[in-house]
Protein backbone atom coordinates (compact mmCIF):
# COMPACT_ATOMS: atom_id res chain seq x y z
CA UNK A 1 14.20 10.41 -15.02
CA UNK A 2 14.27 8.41 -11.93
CA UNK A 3 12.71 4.92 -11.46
CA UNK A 4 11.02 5.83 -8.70
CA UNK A 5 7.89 8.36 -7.75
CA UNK A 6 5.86 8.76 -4.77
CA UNK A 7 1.80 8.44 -5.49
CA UNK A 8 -0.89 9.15 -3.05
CA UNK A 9 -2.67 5.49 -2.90
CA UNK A 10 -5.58 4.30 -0.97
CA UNK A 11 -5.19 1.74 1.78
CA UNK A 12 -7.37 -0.68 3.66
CA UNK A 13 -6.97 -1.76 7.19
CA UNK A 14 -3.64 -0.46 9.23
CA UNK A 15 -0.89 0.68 7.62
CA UNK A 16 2.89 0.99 8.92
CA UNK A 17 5.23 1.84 6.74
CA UNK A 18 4.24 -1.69 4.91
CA UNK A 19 4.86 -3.00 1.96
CA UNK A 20 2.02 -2.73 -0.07
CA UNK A 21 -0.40 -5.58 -2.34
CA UNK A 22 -3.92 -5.47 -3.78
CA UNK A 23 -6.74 -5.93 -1.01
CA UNK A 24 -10.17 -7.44 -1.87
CA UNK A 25 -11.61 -3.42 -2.13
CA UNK A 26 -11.40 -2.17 -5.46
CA UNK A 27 -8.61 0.31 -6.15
CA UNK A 28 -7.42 -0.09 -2.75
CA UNK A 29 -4.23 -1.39 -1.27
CA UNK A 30 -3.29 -3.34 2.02
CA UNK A 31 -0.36 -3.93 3.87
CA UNK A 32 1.16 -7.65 3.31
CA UNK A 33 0.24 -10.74 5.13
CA UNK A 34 2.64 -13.19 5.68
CA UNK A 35 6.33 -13.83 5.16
CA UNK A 36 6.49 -12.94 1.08
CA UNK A 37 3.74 -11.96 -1.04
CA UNK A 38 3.78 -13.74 -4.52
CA UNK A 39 5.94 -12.37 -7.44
CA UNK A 40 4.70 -9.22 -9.59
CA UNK A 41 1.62 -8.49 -6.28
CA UNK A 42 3.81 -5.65 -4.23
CA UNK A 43 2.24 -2.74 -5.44
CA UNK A 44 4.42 -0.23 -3.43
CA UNK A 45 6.13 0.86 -0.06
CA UNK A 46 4.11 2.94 2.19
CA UNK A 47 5.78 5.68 3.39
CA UNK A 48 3.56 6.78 6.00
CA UNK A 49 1.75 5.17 9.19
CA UNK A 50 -2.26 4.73 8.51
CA UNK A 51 -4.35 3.60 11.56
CA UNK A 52 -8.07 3.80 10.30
CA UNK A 53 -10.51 4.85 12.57
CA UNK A 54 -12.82 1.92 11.82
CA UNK A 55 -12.64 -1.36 10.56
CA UNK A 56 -12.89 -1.02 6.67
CA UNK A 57 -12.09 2.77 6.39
CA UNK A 58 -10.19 3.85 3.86
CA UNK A 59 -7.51 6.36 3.76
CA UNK A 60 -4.68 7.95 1.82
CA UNK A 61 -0.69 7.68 2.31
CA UNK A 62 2.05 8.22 -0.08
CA UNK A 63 3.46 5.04 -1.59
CA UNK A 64 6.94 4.70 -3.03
CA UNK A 65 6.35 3.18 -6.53
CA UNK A 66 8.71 1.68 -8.79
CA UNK A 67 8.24 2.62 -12.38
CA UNK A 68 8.90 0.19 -15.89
């Protein structure tokens, strides 16, 4: 079994091939801010580009996730 899957995941805001931490939307993602996000917050690598049509939309990409 690997370690790693790949998970459709919501995301907030744009998106480009980020790595990924918990926005202020519930159950949604957005890419980081800043040089390092703190330990145990990255949620995932996006693997796709998201550019939402409007501020606040919310869309779907596949996210690498590491698993255990």
């Amino acid at each position: 079994m690997s370690p790693f899957t790949v998970v459709r995941g919501k995301v907030v805001g744009p998106v480009r091939g980020d790595l990924l931490v918990p926005s202020s939307v519930p159950g949604c993602a957005r890419r980081r801010r800043g040089f390092w996000p703190r330990p145990g917050n990255i949620l995932g690598k996006a693997l796709a580009d998201y550019q939402p049509p409007e501020a606040g939309a919310v869309g779907l990409v596949d996210v690498l996730v590491m698993l255990g």
